[in-house]
PDB file of N, CA and C in Angstrom:
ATOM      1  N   UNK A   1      -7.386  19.483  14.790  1.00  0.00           N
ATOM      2  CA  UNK A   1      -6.618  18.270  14.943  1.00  0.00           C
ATOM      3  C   UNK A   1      -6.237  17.697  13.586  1.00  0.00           C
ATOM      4  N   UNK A   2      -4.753  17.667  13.514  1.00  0.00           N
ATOM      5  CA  UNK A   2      -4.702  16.609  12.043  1.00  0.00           C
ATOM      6  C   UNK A   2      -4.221  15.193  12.825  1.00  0.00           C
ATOM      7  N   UNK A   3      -4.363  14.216  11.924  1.00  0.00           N
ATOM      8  CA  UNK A   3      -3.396  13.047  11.946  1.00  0.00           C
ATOM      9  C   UNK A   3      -2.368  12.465  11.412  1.00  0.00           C
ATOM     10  N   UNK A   4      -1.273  12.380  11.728  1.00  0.00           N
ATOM     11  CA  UNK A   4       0.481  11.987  11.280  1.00  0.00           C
ATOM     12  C   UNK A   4       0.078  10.878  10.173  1.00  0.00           C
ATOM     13  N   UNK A   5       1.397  11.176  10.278  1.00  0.00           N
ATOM     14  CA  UNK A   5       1.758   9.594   9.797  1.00  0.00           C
ATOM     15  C   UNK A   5       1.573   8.375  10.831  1.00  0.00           C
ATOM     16  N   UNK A   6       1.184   7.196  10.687  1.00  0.00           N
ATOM     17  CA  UNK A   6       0.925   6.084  11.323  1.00  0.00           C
ATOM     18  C   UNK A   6       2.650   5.783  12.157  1.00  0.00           C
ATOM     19  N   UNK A   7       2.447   5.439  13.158  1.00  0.00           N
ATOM     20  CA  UNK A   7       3.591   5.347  13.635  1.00  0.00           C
ATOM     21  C   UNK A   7       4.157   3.271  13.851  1.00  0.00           C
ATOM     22  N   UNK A   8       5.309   3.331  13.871  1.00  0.00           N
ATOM     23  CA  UNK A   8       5.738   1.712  14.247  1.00  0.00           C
ATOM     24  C   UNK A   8       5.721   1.561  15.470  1.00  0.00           C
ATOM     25  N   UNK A   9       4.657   0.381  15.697  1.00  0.00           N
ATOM     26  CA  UNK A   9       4.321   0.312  17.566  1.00  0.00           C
ATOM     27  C   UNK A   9       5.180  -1.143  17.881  1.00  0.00           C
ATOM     28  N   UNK A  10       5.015  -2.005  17.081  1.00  0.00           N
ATOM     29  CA  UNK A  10       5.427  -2.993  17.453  1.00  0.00           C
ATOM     30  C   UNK A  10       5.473  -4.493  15.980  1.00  0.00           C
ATOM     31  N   UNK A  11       5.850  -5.449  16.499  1.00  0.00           N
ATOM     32  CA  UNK A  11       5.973  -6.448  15.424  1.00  0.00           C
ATOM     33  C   UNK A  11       4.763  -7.371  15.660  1.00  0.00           C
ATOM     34  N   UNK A  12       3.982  -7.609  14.687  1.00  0.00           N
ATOM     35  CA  UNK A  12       2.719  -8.611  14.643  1.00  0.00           C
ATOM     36  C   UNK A  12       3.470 -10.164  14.693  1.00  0.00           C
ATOM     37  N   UNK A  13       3.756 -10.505  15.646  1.00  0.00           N
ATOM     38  CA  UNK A  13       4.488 -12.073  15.952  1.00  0.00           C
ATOM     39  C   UNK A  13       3.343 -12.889  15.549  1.00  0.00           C
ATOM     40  N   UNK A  14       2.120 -12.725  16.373  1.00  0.00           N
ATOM     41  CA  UNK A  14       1.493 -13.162  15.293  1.00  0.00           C
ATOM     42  C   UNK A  14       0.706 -13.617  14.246  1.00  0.00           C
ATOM     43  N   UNK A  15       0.935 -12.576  13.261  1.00  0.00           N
ATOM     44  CA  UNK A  15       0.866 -12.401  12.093  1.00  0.00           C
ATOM     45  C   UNK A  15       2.171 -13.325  11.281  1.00  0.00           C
ATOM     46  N   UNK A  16       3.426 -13.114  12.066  1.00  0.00           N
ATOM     47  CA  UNK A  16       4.124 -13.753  11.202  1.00  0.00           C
ATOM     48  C   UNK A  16       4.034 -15.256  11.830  1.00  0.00           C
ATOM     49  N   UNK A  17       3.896 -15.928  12.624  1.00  0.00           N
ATOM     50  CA  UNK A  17       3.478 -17.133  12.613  1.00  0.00           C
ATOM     51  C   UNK A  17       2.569 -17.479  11.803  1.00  0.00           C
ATOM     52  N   UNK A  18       1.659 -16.978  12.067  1.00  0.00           N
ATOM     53  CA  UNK A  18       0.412 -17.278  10.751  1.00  0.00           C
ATOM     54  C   UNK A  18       1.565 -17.318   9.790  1.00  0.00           C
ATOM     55  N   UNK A  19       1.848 -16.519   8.950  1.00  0.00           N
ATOM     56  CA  UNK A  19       2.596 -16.343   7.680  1.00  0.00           C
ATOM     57  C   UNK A  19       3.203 -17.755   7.226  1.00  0.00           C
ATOM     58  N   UNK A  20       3.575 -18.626   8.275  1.00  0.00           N
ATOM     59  CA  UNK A  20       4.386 -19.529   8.102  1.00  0.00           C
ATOM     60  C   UNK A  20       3.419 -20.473   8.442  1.00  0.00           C
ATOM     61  N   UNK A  21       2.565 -20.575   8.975  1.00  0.00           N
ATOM     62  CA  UNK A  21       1.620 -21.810   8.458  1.00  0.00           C
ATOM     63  C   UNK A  21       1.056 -22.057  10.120  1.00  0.00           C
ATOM     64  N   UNK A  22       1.758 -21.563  11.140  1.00  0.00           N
ATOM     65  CA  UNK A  22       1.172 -21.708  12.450  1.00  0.00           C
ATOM     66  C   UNK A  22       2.445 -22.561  13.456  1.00  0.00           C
ATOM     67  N   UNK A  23       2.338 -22.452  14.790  1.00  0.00           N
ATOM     68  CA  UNK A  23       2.951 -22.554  15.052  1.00  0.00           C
ATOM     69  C   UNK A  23       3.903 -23.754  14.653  1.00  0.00           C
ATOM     70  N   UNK A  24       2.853 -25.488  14.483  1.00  0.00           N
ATOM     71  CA  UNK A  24       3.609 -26.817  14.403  1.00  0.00           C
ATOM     72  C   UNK A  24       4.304 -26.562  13.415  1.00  0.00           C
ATOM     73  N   UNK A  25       3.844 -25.884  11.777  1.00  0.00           N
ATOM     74  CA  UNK A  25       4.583 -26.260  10.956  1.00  0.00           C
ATOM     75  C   UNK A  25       6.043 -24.939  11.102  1.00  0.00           C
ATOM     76  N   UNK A  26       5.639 -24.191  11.628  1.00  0.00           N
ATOM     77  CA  UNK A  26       6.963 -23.125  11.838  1.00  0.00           C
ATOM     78  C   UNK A  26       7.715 -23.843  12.300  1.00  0.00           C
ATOM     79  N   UNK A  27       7.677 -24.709  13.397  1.00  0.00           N
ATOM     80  CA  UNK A  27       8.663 -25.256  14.562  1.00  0.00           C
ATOM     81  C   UNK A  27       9.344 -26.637  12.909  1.00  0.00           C
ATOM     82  N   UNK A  28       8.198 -27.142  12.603  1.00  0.00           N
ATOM     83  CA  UNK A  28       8.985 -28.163  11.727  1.00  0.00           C
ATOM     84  C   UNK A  28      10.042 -27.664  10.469  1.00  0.00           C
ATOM     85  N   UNK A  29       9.350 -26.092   9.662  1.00  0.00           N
ATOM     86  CA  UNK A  29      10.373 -25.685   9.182  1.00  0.00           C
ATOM     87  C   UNK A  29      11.268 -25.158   9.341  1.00  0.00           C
ATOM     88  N   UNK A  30      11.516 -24.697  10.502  1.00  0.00           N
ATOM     89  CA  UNK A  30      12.618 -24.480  11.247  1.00  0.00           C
ATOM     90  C   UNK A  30      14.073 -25.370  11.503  1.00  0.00           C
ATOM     91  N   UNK A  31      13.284 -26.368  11.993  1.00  0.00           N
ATOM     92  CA  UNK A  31      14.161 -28.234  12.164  1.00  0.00           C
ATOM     93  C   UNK A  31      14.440 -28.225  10.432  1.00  0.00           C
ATOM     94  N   UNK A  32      13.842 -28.284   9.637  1.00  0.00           N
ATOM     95  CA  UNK A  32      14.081 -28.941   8.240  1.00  0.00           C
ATOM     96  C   UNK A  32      14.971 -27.589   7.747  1.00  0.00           C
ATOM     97  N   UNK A  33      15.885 -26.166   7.936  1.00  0.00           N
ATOM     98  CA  UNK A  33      16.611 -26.261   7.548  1.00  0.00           C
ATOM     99  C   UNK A  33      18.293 -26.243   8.933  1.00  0.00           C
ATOM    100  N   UNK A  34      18.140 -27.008   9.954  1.00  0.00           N
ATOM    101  CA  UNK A  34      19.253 -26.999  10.940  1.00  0.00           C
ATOM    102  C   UNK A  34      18.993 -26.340  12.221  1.00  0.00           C
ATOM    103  N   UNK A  35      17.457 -25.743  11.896  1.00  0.00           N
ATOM    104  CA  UNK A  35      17.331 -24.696  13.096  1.00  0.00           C
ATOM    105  C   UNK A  35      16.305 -24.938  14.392  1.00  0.00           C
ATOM    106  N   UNK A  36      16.561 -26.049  15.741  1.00  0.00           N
ATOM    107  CA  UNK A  36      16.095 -26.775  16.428  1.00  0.00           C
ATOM    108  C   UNK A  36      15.187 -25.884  17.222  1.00  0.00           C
ATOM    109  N   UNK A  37      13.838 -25.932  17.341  1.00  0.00           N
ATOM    110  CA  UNK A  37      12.947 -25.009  18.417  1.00  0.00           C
ATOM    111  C   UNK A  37      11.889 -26.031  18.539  1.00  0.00           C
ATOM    112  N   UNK A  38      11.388 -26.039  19.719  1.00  0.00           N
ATOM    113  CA  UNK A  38       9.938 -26.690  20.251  1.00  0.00           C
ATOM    114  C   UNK A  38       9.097 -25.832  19.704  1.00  0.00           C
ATOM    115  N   UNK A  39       8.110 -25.942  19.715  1.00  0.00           N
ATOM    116  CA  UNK A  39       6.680 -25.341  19.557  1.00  0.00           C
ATOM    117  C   UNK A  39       6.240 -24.462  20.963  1.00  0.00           C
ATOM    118  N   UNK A  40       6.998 -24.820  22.119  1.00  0.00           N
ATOM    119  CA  UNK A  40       7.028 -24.342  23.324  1.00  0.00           C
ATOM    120  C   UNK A  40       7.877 -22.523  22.559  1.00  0.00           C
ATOM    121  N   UNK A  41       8.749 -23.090  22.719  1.00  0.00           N
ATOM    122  CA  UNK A  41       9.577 -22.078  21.706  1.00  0.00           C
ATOM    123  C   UNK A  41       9.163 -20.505  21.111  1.00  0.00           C
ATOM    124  N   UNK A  42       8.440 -21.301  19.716  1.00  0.00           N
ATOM    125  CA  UNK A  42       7.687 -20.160  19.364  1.00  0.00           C
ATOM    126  C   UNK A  42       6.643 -19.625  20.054  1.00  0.00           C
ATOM    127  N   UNK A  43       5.496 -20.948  20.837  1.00  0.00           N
ATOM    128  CA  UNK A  43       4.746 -20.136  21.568  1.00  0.00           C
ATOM    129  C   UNK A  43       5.059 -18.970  22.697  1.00  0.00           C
ATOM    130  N   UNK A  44       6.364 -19.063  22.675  1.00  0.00           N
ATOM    131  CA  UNK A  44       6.888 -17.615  24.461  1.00  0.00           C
ATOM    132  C   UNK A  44       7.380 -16.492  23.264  1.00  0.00           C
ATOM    133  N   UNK A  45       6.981 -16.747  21.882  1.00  0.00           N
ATOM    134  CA  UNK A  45       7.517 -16.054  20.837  1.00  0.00           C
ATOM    135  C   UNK A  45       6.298 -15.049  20.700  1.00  0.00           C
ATOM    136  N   UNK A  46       5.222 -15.559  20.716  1.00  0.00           N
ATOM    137  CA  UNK A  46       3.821 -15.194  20.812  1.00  0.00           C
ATOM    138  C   UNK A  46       3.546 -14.679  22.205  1.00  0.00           C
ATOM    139  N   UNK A  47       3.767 -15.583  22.988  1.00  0.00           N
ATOM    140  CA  UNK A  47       3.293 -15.075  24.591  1.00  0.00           C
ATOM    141  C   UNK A  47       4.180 -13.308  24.839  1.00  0.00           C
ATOM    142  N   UNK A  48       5.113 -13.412  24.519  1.00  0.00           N
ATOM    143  CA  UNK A  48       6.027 -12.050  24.775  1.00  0.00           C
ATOM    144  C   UNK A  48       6.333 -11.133  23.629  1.00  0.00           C
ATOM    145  N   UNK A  49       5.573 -11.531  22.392  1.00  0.00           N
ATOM    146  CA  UNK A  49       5.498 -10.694  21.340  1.00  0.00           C
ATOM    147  C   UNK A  49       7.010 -10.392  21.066  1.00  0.00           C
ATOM    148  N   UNK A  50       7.773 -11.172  20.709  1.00  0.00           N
ATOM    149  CA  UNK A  50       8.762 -10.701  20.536  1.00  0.00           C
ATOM    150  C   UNK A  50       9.460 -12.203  19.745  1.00  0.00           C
ATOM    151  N   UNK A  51      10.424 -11.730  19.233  1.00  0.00           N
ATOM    152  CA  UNK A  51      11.088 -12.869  17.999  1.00  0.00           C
ATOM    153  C   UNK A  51      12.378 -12.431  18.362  1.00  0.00           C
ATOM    154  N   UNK A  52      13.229 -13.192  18.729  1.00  0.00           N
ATOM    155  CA  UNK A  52      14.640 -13.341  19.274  1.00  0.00           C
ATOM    156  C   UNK A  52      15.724 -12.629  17.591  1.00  0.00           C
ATOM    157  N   UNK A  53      16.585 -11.666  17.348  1.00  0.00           N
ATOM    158  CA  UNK A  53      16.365 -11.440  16.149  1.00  0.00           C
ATOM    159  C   UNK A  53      17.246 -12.328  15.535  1.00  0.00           C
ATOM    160  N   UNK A  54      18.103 -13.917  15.906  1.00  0.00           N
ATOM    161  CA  UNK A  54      19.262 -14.347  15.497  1.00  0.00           C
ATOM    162  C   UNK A  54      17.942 -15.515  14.730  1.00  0.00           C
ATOM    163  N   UNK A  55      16.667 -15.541  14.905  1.00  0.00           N
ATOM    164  CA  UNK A  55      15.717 -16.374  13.996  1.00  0.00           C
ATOM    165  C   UNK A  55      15.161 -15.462  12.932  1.00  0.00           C
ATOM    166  N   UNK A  56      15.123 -14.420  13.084  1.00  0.00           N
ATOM    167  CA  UNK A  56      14.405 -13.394  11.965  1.00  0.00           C
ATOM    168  C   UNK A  56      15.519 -13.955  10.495  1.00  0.00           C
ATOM    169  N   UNK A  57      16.739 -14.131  10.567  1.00  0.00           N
ATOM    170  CA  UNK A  57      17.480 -14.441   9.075  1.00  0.00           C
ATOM    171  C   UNK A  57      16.821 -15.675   9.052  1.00  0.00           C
ATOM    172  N   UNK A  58      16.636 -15.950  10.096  1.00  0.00           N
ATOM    173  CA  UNK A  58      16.104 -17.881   9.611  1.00  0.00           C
ATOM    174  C   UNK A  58      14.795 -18.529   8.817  1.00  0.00           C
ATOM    175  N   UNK A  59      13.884 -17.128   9.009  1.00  0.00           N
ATOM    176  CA  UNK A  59      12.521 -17.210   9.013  1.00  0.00           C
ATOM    177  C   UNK A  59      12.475 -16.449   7.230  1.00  0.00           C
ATOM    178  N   UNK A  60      13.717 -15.226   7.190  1.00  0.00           N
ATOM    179  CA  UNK A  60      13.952 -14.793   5.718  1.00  0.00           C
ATOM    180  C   UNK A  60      14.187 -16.085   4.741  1.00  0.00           C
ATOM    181  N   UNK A  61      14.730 -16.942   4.940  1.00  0.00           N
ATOM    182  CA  UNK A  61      15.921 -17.983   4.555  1.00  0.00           C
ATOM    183  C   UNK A  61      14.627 -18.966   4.161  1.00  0.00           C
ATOM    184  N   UNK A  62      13.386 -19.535   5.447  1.00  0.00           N
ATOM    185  CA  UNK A  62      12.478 -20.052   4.781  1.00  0.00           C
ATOM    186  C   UNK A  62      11.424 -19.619   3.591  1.00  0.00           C
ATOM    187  N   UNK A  63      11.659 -18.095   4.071  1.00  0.00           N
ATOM    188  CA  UNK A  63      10.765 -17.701   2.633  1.00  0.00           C
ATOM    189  C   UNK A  63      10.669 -17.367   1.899  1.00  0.00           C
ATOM    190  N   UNK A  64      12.529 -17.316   1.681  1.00  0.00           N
ATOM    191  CA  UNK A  64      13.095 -17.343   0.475  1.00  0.00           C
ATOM    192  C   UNK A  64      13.059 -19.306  -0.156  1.00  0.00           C
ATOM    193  N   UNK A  65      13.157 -19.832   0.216  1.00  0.00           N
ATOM    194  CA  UNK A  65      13.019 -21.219   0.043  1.00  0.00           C
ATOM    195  C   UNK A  65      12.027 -21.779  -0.550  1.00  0.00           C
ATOM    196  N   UNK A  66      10.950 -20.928  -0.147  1.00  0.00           N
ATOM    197  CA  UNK A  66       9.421 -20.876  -0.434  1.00  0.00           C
ATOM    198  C   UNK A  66       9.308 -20.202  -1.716  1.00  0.00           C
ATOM    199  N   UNK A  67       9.550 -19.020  -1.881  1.00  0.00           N
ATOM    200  CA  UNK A  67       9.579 -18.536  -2.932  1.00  0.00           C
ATOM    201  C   UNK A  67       9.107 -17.177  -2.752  1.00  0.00           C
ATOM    202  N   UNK A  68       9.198 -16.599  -1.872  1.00  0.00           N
ATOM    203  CA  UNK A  68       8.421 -15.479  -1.629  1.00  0.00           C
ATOM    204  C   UNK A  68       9.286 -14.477  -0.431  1.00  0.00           C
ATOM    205  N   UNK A  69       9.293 -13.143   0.153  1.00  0.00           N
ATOM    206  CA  UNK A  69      10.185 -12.611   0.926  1.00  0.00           C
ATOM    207  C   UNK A  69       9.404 -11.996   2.020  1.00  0.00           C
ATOM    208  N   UNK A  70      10.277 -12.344   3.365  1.00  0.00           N
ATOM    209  CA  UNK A  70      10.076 -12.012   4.211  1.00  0.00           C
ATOM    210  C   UNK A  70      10.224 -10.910   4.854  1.00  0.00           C
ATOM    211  N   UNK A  71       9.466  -9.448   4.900  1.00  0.00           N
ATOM    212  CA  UNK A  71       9.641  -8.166   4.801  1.00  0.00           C
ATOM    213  C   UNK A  71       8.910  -8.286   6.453  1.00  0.00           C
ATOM    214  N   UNK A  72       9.817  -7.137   7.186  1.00  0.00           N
ATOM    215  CA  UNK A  72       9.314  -7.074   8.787  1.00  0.00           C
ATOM    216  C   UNK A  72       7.824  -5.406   8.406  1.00  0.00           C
ATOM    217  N   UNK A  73       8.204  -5.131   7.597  1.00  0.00           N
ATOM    218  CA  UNK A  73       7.574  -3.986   7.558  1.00  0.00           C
ATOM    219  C   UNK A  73       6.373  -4.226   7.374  1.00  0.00           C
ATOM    220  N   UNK A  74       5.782  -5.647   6.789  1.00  0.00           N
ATOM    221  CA  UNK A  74       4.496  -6.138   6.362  1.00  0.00           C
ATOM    222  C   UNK A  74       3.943  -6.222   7.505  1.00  0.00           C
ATOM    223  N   UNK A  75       4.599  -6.283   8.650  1.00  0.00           N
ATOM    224  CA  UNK A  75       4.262  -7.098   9.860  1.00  0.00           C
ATOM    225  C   UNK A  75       3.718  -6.190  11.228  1.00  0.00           C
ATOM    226  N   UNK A  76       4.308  -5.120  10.721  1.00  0.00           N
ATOM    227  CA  UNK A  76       4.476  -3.964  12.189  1.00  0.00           C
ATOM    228  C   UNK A  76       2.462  -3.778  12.347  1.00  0.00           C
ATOM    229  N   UNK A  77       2.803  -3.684  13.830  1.00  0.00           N
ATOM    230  CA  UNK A  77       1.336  -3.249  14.468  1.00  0.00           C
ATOM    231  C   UNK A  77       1.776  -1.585  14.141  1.00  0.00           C
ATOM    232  N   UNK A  78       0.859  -0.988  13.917  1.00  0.00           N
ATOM    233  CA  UNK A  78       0.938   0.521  13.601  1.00  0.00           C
ATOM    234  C   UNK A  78      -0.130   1.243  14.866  1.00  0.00           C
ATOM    235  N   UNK A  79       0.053   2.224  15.212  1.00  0.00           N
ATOM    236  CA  UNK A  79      -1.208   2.807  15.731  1.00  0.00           C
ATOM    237  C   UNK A  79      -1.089   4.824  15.379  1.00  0.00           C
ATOM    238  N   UNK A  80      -2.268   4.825  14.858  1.00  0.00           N
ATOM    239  CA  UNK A  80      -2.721   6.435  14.470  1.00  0.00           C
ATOM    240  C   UNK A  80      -2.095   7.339  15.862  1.00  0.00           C
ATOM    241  N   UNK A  81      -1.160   8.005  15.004  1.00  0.00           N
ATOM    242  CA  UNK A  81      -0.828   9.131  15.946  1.00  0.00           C
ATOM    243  C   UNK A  81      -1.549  10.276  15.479  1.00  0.00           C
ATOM    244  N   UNK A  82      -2.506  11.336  17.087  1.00  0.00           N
ATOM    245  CA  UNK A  82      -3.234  12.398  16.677  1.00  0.00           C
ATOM    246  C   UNK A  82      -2.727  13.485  17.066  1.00  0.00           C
ATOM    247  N   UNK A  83      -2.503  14.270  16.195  1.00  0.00           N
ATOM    248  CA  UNK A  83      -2.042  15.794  17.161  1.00  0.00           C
ATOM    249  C   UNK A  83      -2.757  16.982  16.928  1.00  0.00           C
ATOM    250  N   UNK A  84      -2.167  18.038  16.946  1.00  0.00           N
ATOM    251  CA  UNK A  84      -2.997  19.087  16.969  1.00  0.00           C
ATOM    252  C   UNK A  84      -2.468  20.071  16.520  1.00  0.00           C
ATOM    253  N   UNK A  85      -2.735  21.070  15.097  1.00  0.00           N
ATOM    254  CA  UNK A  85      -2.470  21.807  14.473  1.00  0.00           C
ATOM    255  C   UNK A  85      -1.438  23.396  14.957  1.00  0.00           C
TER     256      UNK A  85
END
């Protein structure tokens, strides 16, 4: 048996909430640059693992603002693919 390369399973939603400070302050930096979401919002963001992708530039945009960049690749859930020689 060897093992691959790690494969892309999915996006750590969140992980990138965390990233941004959790859900309240995501929802507030969101509002502070034009971009209106409840906290309800992000939480079905979390509940369904999934990030709508017309907020992913929005979420780049805050952390570029911040000072720092928002890479999806940091983020991916990975899982070990095993096969067999």
């Amino acid at each position: 048996m060897t093992i691959s390369e790690p494969q892309l399973r999915e996006l750590d939603v969140r992980g990138v909430i965390h990233s941004f400070g959790g859900i309240p302050r995501l929802s507030a930096k969101l509002g502070k640059i034009g971009t209106q979401i409840s906290q309800g919002g992000i939480e079905k963001w979390r509940e369904r693992n999934n990030i709508p992708g017309h907020y992913l530039m929005k979420l780049a945009e805050i952390a570029e603002n911040e000072g720092w960049v928002f890479n999806l690749t940091d983020f991916r859930k990975r899982e070990v693919a095993i096969g067999s020689k």
